[in-house]
N, C-alpha and C. Protein backbone atom coordinates (compact mmCIF):
# COMPACT_ATOMS: atom_id res chain seq x y z
N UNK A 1 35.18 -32.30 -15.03
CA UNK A 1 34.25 -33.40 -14.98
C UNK A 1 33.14 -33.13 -13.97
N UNK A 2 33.19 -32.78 -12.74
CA UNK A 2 32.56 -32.26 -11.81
C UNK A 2 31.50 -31.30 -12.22
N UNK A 3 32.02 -30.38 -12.80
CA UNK A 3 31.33 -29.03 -13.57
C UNK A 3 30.18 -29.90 -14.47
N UNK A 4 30.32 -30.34 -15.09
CA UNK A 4 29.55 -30.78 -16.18
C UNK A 4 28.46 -31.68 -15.72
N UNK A 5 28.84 -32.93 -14.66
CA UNK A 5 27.58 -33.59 -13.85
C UNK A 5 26.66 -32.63 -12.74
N UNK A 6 27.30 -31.48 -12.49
CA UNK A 6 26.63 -30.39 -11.32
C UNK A 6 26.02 -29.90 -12.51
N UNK A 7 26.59 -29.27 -13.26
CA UNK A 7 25.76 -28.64 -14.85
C UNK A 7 24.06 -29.37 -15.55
N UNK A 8 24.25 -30.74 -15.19
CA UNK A 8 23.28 -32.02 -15.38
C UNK A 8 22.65 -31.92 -14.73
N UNK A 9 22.62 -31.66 -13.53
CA UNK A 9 21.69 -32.17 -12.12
C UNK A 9 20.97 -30.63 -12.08
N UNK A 10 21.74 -29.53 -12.52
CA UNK A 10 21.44 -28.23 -12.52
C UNK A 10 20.08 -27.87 -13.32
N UNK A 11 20.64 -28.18 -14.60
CA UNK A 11 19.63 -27.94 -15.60
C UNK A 11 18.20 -29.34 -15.82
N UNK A 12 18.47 -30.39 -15.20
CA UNK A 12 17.59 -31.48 -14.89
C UNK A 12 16.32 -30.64 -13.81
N UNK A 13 16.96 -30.51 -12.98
CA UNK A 13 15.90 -29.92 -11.76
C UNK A 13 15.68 -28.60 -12.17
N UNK A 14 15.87 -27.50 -13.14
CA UNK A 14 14.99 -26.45 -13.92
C UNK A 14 14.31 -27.31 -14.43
N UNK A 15 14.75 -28.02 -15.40
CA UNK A 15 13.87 -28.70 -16.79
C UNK A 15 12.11 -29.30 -15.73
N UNK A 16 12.51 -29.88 -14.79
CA UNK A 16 11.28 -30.49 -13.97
C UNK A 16 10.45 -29.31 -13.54
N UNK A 17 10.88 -28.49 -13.19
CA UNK A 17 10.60 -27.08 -12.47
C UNK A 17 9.39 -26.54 -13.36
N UNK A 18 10.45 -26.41 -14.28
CA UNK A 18 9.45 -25.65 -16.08
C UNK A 18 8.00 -26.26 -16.13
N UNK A 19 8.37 -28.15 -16.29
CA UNK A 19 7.37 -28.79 -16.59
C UNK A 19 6.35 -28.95 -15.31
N UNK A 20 6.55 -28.75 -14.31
CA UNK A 20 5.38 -28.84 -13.41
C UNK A 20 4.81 -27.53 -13.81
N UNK A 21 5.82 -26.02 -14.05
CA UNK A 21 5.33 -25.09 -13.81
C UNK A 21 3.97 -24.45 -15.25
N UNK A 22 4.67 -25.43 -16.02
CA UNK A 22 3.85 -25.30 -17.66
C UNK A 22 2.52 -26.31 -17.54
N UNK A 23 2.56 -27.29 -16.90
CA UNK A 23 1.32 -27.85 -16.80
C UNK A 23 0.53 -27.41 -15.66
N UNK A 24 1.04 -26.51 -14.76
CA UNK A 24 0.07 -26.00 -14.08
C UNK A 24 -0.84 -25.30 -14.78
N UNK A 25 0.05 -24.27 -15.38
CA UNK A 25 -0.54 -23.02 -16.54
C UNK A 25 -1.63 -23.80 -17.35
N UNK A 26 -1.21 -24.27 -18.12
CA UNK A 26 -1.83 -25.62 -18.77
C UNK A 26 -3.09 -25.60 -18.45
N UNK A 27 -3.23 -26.58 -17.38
CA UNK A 27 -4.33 -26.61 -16.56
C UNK A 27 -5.18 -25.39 -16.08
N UNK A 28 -4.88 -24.40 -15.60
CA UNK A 28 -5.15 -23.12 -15.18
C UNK A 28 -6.14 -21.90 -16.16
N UNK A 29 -5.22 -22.44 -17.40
CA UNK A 29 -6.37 -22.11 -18.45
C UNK A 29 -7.01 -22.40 -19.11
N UNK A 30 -6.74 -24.09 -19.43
CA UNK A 30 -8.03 -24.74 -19.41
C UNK A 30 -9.30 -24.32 -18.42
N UNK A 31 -9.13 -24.09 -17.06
CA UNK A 31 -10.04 -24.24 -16.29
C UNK A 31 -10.82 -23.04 -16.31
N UNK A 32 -10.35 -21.76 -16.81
CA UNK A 32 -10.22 -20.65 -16.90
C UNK A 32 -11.46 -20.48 -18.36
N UNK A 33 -10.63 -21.38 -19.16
CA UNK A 33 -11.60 -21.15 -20.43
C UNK A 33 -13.41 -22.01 -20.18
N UNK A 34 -12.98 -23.36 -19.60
CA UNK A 34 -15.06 -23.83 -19.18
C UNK A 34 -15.24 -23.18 -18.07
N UNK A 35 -14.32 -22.24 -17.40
CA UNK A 35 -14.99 -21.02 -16.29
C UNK A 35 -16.00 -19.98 -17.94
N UNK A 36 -15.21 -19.56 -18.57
CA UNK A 36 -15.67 -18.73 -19.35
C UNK A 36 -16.82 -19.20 -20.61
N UNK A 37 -16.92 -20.40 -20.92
CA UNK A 37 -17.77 -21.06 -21.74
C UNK A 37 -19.28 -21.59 -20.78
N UNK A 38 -19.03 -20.88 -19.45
CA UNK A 38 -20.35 -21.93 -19.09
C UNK A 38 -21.54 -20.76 -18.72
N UNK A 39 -22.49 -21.15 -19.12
CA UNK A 39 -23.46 -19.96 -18.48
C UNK A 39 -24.48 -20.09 -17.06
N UNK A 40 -24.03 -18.72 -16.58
CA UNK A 40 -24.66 -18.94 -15.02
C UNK A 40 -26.02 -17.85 -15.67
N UNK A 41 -26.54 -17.45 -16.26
CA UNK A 41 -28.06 -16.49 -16.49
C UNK A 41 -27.93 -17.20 -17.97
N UNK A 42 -29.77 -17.22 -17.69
CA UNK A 42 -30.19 -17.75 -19.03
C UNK A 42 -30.54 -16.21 -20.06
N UNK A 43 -30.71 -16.33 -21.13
CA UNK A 43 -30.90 -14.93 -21.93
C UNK A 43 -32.50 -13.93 -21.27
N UNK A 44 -33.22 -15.14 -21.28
CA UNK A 44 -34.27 -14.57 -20.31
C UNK A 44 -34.25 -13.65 -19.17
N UNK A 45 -33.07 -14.61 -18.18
CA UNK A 45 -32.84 -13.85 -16.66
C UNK A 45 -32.70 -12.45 -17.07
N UNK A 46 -31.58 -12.83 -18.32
CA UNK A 46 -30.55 -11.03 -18.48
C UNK A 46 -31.67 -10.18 -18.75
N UNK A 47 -32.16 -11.08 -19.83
CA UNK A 47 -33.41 -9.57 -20.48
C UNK A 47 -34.11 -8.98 -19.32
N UNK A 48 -34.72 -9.73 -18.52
CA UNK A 48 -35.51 -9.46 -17.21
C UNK A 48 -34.65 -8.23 -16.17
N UNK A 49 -33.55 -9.01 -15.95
CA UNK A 49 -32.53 -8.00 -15.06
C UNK A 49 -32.18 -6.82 -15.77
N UNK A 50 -32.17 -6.70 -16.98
CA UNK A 50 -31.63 -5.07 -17.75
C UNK A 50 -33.34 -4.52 -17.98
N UNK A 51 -34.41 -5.05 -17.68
CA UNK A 51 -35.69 -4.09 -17.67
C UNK A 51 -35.58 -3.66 -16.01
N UNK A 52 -35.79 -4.44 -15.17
CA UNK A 52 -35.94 -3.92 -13.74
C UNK A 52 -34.55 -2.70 -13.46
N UNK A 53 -33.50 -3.21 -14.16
CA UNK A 53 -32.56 -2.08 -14.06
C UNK A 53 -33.13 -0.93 -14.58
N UNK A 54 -33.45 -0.99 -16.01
CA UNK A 54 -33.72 0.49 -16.26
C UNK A 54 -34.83 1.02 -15.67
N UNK A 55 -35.94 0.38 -15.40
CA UNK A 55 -37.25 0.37 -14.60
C UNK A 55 -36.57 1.85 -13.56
N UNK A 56 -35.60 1.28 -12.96
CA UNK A 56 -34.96 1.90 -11.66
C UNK A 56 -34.24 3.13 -11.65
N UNK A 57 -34.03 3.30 -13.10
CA UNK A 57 -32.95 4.30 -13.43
C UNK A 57 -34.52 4.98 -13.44
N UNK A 58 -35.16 4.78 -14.65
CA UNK A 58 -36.24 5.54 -15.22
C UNK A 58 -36.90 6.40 -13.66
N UNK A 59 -37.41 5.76 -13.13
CA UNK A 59 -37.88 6.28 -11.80
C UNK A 59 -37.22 6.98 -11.18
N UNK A 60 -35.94 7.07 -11.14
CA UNK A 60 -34.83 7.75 -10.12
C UNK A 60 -34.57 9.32 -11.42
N UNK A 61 -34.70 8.79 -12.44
CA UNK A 61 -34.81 9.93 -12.92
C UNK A 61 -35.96 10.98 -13.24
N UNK A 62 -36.69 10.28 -13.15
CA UNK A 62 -38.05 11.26 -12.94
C UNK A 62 -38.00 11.79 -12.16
N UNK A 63 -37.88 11.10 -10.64
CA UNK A 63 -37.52 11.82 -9.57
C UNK A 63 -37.02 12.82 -9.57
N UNK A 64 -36.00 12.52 -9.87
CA UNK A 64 -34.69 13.92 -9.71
C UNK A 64 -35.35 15.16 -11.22
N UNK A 65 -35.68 14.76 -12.13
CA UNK A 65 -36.39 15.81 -13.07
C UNK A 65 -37.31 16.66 -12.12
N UNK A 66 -38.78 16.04 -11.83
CA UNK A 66 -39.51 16.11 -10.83
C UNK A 66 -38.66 17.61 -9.67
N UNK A 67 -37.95 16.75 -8.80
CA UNK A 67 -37.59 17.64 -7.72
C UNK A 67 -36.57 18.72 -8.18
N UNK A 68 -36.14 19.02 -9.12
CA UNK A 68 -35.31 19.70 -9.94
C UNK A 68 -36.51 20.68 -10.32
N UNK A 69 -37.41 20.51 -11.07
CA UNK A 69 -38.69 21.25 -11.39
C UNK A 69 -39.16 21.81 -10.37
N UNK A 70 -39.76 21.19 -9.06
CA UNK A 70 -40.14 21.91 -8.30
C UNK A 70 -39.27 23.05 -7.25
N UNK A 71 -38.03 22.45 -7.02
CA UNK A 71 -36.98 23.70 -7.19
C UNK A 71 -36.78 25.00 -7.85
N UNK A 72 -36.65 24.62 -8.66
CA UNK A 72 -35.98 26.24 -9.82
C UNK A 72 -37.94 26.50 -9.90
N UNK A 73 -39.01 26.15 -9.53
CA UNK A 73 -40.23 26.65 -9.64
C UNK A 73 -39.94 27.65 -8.21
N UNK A 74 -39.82 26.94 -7.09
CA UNK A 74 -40.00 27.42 -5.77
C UNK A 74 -38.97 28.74 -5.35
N UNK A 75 -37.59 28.02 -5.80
CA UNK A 75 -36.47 29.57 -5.84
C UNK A 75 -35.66 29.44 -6.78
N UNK A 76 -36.00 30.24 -8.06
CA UNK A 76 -35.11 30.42 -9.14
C UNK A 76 -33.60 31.05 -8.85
N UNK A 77 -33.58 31.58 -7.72
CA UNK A 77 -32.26 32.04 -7.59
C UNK A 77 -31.13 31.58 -7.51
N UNK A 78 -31.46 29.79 -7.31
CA UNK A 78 -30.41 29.16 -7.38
C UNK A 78 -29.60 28.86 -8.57
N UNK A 79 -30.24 29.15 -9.33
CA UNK A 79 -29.97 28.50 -10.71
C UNK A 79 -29.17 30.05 -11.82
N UNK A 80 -29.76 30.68 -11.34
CA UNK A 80 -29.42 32.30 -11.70
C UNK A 80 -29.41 33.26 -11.17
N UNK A 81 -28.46 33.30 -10.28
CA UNK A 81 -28.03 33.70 -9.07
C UNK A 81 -28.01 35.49 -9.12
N UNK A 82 -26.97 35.88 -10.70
CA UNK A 82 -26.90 37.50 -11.11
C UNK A 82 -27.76 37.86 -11.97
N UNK A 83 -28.63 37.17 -12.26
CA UNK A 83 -29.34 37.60 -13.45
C UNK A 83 -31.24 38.45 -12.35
N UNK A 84 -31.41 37.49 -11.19
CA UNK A 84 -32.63 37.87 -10.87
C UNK A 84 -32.57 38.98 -9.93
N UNK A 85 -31.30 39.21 -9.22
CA UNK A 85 -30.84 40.02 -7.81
C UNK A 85 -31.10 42.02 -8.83
């Protein structure tokens, strides 16, 4: 008899456990999902921010084309080390 009311009180206080622990979740991804449905950049901002990005690449790569060119102009030996010796 003992067994069976400890058995009650046992599985009562999981059962509560579960349910706080499932409506947290619950909640958690609800909050999770209008985290993910809301927009912080308008389509504009983005378009704007992916030109100044490449803007930046573009330049950094010229650069480095650029100083790459005037390199292998100034000492080819770096580049073909057994071929000019």
């Amino acid at each position: 008899m003992d067994n069976l009311f400890f058995e009650k009180i046992f599985r009562r206080f999981f059962m509560g456990l579960d349910s706080v622990l499932f409506n947290f979740i619950s909640t958690l991804y609800d909050l999770l999902i209008e985290i993910a449905r809301s927009s912080i950049l308008s389509q504009g901002e983005i378009a704007r921010l992916a030109q100044r990005v490449e803007l930046l690449l573009g330049i950094f790569m010229l650069f480095k084309m650029s100083f790459s060119l005037i390199t292998y102009i100034v000492n080819p030996v770096i580049y073909f080390p057994d071929k000019l010796l």
